[in-house]
C-alpha atoms as a PDB file:
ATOM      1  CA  UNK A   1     108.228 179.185  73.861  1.00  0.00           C
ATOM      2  CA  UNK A   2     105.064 176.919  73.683  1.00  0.00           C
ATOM      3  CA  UNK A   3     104.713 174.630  71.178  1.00  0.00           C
ATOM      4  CA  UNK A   4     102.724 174.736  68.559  1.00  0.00           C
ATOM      5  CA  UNK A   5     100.206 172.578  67.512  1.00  0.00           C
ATOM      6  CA  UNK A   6      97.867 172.048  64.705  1.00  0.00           C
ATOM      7  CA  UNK A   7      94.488 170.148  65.152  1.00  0.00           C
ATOM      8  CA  UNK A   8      92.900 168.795  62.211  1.00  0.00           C
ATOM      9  CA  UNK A   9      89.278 167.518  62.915  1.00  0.00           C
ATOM     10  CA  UNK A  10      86.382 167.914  61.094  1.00  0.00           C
ATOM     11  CA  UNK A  11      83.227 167.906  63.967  1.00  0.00           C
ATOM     12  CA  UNK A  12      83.824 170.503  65.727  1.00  0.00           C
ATOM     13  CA  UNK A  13      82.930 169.307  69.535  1.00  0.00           C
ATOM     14  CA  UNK A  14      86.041 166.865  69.435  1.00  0.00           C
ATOM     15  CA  UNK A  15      87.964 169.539  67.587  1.00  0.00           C
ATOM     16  CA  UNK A  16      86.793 172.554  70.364  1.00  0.00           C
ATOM     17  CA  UNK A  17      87.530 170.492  73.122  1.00  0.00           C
ATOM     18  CA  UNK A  18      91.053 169.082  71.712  1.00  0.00           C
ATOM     19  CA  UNK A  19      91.625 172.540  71.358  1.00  0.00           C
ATOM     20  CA  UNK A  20      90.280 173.619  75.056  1.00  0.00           C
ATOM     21  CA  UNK A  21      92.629 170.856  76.180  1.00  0.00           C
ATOM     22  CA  UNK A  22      95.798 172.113  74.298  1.00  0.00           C
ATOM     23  CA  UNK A  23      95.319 175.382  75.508  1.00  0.00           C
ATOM     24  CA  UNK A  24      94.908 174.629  79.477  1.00  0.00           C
ATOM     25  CA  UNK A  25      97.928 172.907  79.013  1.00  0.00           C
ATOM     26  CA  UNK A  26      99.968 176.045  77.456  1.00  0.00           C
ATOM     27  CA  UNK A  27     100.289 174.806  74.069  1.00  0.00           C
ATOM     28  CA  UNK A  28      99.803 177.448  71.180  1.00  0.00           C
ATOM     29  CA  UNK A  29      96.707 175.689  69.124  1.00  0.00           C
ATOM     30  CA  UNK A  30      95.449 176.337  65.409  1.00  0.00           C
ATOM     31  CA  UNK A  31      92.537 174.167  63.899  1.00  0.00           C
ATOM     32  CA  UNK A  32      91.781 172.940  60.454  1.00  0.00           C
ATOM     33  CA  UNK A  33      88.219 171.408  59.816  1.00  0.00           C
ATOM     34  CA  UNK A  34      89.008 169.929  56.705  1.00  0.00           C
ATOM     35  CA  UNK A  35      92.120 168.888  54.109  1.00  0.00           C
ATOM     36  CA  UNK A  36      92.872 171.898  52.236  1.00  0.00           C
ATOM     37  CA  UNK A  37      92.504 173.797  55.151  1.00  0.00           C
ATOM     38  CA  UNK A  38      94.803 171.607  56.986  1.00  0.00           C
ATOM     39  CA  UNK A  39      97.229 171.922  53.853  1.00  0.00           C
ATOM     40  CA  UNK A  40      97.014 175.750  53.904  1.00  0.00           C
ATOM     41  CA  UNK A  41      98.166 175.627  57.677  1.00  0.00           C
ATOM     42  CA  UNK A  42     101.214 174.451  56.446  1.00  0.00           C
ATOM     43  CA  UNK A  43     102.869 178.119  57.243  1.00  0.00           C
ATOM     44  CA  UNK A  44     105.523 179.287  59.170  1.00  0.00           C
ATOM     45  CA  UNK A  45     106.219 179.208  62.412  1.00  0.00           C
ATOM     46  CA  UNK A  46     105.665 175.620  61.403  1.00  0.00           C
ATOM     47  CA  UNK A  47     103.502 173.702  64.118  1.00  0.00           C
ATOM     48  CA  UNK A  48     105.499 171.175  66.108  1.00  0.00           C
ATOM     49  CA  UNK A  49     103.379 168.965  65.933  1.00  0.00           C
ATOM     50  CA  UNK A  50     100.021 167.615  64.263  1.00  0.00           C
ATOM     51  CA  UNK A  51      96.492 165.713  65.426  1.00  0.00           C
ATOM     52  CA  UNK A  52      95.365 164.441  62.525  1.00  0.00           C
ATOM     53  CA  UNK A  53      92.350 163.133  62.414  1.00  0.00           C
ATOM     54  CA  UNK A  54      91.763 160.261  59.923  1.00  0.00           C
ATOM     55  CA  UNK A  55      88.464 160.427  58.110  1.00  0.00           C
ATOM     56  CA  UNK A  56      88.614 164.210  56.374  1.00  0.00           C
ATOM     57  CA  UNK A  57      86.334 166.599  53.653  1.00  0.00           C
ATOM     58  CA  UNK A  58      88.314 166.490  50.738  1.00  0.00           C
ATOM     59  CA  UNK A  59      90.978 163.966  51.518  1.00  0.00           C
ATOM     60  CA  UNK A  60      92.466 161.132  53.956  1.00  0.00           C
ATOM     61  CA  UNK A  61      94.934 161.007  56.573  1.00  0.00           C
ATOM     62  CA  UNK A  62      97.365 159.390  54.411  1.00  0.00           C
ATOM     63  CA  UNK A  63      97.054 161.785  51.336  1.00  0.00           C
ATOM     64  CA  UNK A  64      97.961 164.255  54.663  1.00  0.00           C
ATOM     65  CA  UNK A  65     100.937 162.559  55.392  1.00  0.00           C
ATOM     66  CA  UNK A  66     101.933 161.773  51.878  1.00  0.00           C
ATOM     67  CA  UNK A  67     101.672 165.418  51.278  1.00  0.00           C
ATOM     68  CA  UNK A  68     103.788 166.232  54.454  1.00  0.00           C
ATOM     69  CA  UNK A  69     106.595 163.984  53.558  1.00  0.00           C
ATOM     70  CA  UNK A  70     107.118 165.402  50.210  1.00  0.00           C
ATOM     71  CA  UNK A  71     107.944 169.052  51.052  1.00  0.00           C
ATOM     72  CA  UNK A  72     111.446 169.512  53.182  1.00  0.00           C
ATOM     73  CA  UNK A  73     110.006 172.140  55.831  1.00  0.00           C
ATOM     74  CA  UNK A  74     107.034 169.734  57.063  1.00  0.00           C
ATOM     75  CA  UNK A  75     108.772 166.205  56.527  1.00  0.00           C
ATOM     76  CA  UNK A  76     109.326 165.641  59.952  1.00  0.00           C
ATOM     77  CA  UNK A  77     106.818 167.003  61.628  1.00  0.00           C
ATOM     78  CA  UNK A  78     105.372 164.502  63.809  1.00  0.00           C
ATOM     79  CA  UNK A  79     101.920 163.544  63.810  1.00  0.00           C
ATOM     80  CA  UNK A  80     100.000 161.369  65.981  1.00  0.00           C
ATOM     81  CA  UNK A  81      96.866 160.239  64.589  1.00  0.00           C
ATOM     82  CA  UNK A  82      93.025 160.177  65.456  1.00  0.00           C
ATOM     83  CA  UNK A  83      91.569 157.272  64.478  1.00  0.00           C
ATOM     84  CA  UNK A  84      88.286 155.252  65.044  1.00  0.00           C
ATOM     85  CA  UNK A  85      87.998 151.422  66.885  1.00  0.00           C
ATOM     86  CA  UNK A  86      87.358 149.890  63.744  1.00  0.00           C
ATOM     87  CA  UNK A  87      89.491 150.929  61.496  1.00  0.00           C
ATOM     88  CA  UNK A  88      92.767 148.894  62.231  1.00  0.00           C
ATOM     89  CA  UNK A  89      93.903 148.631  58.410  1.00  0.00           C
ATOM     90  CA  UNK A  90      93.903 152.525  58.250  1.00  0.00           C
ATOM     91  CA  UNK A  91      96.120 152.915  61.028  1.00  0.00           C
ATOM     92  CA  UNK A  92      98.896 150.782  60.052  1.00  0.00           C
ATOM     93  CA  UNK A  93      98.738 152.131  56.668  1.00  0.00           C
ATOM     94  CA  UNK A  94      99.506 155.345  58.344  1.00  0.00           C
ATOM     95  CA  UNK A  95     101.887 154.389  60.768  1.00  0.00           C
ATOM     96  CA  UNK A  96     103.671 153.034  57.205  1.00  0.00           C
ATOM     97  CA  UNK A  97     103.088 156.276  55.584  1.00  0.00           C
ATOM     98  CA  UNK A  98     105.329 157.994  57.911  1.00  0.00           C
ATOM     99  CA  UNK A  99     102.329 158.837  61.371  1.00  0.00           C
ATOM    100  CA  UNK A 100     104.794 159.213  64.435  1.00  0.00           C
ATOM    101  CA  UNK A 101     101.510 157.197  66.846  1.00  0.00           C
ATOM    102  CA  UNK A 102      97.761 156.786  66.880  1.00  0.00           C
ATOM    103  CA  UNK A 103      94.558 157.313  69.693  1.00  0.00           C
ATOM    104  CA  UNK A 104      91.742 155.406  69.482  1.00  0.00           C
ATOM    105  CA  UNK A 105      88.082 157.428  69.844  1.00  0.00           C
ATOM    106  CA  UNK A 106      87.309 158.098  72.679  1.00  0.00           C
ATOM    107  CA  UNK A 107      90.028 159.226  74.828  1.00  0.00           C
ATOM    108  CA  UNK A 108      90.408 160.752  77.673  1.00  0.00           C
ATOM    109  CA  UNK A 109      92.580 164.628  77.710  1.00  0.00           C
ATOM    110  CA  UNK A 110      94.797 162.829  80.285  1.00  0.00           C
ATOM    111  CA  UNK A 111      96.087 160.765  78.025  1.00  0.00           C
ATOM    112  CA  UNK A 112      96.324 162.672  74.911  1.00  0.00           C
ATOM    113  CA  UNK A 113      98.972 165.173  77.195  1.00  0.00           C
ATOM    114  CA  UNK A 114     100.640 162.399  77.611  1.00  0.00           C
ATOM    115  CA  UNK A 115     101.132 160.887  73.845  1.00  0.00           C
ATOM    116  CA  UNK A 116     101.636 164.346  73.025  1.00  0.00           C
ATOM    117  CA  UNK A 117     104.416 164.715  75.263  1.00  0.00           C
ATOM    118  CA  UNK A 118     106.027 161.082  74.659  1.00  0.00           C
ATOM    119  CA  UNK A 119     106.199 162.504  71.090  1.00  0.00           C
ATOM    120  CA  UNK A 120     107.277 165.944  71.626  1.00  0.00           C
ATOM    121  CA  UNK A 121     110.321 164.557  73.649  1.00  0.00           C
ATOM    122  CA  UNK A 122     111.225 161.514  71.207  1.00  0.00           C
ATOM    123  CA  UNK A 123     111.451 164.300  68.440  1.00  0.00           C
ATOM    124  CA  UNK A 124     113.183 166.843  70.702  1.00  0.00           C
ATOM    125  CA  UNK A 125     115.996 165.041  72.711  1.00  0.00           C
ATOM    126  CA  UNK A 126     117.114 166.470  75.524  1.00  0.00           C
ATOM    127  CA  UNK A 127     120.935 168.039  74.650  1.00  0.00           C
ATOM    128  CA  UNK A 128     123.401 165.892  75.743  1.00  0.00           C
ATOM    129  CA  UNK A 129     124.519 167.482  79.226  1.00  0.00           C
ATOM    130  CA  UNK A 130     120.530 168.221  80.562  1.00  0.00           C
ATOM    131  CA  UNK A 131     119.768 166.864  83.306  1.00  0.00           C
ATOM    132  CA  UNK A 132     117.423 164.297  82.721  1.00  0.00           C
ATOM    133  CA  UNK A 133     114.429 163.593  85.702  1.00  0.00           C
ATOM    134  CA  UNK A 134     111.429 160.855  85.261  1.00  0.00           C
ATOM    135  CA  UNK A 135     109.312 160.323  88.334  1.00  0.00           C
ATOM    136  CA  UNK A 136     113.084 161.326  90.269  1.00  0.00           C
ATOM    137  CA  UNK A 137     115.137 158.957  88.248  1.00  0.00           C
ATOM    138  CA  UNK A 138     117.710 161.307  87.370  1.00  0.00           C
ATOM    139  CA  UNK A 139     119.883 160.974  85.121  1.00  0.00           C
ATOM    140  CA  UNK A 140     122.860 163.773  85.042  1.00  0.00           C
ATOM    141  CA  UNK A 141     125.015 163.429  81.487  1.00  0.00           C
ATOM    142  CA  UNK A 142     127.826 166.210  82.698  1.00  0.00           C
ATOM    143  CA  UNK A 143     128.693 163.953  85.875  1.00  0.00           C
ATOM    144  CA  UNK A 144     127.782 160.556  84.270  1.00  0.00           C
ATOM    145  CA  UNK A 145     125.342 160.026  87.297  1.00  0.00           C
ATOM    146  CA  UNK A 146     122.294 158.236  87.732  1.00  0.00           C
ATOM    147  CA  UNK A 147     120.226 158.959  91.019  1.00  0.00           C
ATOM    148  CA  UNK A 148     116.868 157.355  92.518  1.00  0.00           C
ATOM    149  CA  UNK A 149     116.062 161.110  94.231  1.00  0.00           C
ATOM    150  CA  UNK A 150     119.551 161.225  96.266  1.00  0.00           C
ATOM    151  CA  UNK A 151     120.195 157.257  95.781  1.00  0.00           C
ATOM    152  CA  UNK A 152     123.021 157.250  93.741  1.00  0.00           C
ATOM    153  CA  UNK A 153     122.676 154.225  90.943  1.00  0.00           C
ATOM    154  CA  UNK A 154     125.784 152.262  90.379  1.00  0.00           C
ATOM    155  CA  UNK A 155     125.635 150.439  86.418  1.00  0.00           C
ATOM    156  CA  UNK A 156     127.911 150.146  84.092  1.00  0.00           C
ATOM    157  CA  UNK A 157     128.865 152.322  80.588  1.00  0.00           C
ATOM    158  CA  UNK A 158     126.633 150.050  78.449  1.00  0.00           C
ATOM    159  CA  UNK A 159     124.006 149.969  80.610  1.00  0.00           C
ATOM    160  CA  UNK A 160     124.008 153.705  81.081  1.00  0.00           C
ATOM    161  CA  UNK A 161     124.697 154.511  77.606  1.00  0.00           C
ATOM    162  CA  UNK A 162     120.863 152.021  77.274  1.00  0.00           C
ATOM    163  CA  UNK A 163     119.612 154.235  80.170  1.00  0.00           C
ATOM    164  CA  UNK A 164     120.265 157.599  78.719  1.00  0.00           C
ATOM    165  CA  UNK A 165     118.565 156.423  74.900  1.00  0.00           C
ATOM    166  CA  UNK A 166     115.553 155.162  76.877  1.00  0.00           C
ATOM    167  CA  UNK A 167     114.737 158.090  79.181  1.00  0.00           C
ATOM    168  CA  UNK A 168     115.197 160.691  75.769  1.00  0.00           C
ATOM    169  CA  UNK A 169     112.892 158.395  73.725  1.00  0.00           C
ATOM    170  CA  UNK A 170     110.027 157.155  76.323  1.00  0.00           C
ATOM    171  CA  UNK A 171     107.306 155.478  74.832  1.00  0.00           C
ATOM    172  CA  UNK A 172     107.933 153.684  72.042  1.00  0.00           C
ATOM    173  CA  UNK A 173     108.975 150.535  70.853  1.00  0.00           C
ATOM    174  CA  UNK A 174     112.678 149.975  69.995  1.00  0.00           C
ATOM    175  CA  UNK A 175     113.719 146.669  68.353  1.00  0.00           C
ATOM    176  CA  UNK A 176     117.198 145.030  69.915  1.00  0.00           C
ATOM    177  CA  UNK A 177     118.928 145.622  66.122  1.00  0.00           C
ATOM    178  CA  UNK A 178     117.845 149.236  66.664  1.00  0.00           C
ATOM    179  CA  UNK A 179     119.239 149.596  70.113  1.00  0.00           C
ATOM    180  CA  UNK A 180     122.435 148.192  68.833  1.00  0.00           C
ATOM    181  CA  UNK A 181     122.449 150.944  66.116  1.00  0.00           C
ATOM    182  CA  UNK A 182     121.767 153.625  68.734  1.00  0.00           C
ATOM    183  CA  UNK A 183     123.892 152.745  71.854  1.00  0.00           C
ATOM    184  CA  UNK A 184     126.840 150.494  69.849  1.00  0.00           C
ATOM    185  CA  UNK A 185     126.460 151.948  66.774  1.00  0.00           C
ATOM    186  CA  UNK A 186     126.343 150.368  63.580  1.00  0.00           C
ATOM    187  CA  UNK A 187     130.327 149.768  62.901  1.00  0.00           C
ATOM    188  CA  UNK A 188     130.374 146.806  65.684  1.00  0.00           C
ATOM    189  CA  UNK A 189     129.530 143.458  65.598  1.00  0.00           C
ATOM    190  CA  UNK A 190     127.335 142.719  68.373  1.00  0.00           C
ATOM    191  CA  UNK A 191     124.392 139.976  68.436  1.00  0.00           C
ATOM    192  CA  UNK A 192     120.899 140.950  69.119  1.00  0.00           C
ATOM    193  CA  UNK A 193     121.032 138.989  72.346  1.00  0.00           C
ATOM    194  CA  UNK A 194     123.446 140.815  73.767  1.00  0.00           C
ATOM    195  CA  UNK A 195     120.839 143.703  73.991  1.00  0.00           C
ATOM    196  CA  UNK A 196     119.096 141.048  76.123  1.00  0.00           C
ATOM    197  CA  UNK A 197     121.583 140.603  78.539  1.00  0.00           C
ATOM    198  CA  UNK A 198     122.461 144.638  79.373  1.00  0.00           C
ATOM    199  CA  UNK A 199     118.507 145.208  79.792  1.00  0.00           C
ATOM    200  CA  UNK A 200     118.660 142.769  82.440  1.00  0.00           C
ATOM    201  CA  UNK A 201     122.054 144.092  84.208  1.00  0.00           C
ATOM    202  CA  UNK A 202     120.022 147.929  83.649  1.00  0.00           C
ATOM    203  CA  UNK A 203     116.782 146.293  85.167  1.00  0.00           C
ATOM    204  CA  UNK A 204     118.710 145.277  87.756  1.00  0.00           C
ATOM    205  CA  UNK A 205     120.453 148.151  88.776  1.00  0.00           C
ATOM    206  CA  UNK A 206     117.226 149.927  88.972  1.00  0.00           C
ATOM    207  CA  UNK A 207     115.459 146.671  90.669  1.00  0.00           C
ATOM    208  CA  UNK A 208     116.588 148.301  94.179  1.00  0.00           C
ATOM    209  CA  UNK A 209     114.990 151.714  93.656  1.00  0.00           C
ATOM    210  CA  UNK A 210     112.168 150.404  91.837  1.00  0.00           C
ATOM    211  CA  UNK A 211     112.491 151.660  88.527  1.00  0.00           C
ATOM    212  CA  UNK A 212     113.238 148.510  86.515  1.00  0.00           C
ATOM    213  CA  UNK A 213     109.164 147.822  85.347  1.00  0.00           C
ATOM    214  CA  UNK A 214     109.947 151.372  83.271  1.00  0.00           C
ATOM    215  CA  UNK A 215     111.953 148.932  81.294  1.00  0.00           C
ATOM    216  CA  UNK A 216     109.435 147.139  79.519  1.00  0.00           C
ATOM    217  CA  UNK A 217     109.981 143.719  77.180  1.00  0.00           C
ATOM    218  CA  UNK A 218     107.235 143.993  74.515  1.00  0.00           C
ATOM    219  CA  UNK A 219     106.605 140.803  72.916  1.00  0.00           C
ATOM    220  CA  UNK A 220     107.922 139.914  69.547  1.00  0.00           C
ATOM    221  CA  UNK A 221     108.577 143.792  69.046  1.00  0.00           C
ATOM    222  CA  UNK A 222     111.616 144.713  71.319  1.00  0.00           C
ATOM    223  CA  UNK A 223     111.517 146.773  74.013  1.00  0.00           C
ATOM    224  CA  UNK A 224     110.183 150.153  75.720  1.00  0.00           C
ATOM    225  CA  UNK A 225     110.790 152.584  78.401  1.00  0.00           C
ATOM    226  CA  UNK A 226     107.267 153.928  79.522  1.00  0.00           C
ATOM    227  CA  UNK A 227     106.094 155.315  83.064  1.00  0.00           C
ATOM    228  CA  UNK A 228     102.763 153.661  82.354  1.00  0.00           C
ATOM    229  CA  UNK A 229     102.575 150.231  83.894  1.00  0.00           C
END
């Protein structure tokens, strides 16, 4: 089933061709040109996911989101925000309000298929025995296998357990006390630089195949797997 996405933008050329864009790529589109449109939208089938854009007739992006995260059916839906160059206070003040990522004006439709997707898989994890494939790194849950195409990978548990968390949340930022939550879970003791240690064993295990620079450090911040490099 396609998913489902609402577009809220008030001038319409940006909106007609986000919408254009969403559409080529098989997505099921509604639009909103203003807040209490956008608000009315709110129906079911729920949309999977919203383009919000900032500046809006009759309301901002973060009365949007505020609004979103108060009612239980549209809490977590993700949105990824549409924001202008200069307005660098309003996006982290939505990324605090609860915005799942943000574009700057102008993009290109390349690249919002991509954030869309980054999104729509960090909110949808794959179950746990899919087959997972990224540029043919493949990794295969039900046999515990990791292949470069038909290379098999050898790495350890914790390094695969790391592995397997990346490729279902791709682009974006996990801290090393979040990692710990996620692949040691919070009733052990580990230190944070431990992380550090089992992203350099998992960087190289891929270093042969050349898939380590998907395991990017980002500084002060943590780290992120991301096929854009």
């Amino acid at each position: 089933m396609a998913k489902r996405i609402l577009v809220v933008e008030d001038e319409a050329p940006i909106r007609e061709m986000i919408c254009f864009v969403l559409e080529q790529n098989g997505y099921e589109v509604i639009e909103a040109e203003d807040y209490d449109r956008a608000v009315r939208q709110l129906i079911e089938p729920w949309p999977d996911l919203i383009l919000l854009d900032w500046m809006l007739p009759g309301g901002s992006g973060i009365q949007y989101i505020r609004h979103l995260k108060k009612e239980a059916f549209t809490r977590d839906i993700p949105v990824l925000m549409l924001t202008a160059k200069g307005e660098e206070e309003d996006r982290v003040r939505g990324l605090d309000a609860g915005a799942d990522d943000y574009m700057l004006k102008p993009f290109s439709p390349k690249e919002l298929i991509a954030r869309i997707k980054a999104i729509i898989r960090r909110v949808s994890p794959s179950p746990e025995d899919e087959v997972i494939n990224i540029q043919g790194l493949i990794l295969d849950p039900s046999s515990h296998r990791v292949m470069a195409g038909e290379t098999p990978i050898d790495m350890g548990p914790t390094e695969y357990r790391l592995l397997h968390f990346f490729m279902t949340h791709t682009e974006r930022v996990y801290t090393r006390e979040h990692l710990l939550n996620q692949v040691w879970g919070t009733n052990v003791y580990v230190e944070d630089r431990t992380v550090d240690v089992h992203i350099r064993r998992l960087r190289k295990a891929l270093e042969t195949s050349g898939y380590e620079k998907m395991i990017q450090t980002v500084r002060g911040a943590g780290y992120r797997f991301s096929v854009r490099y």
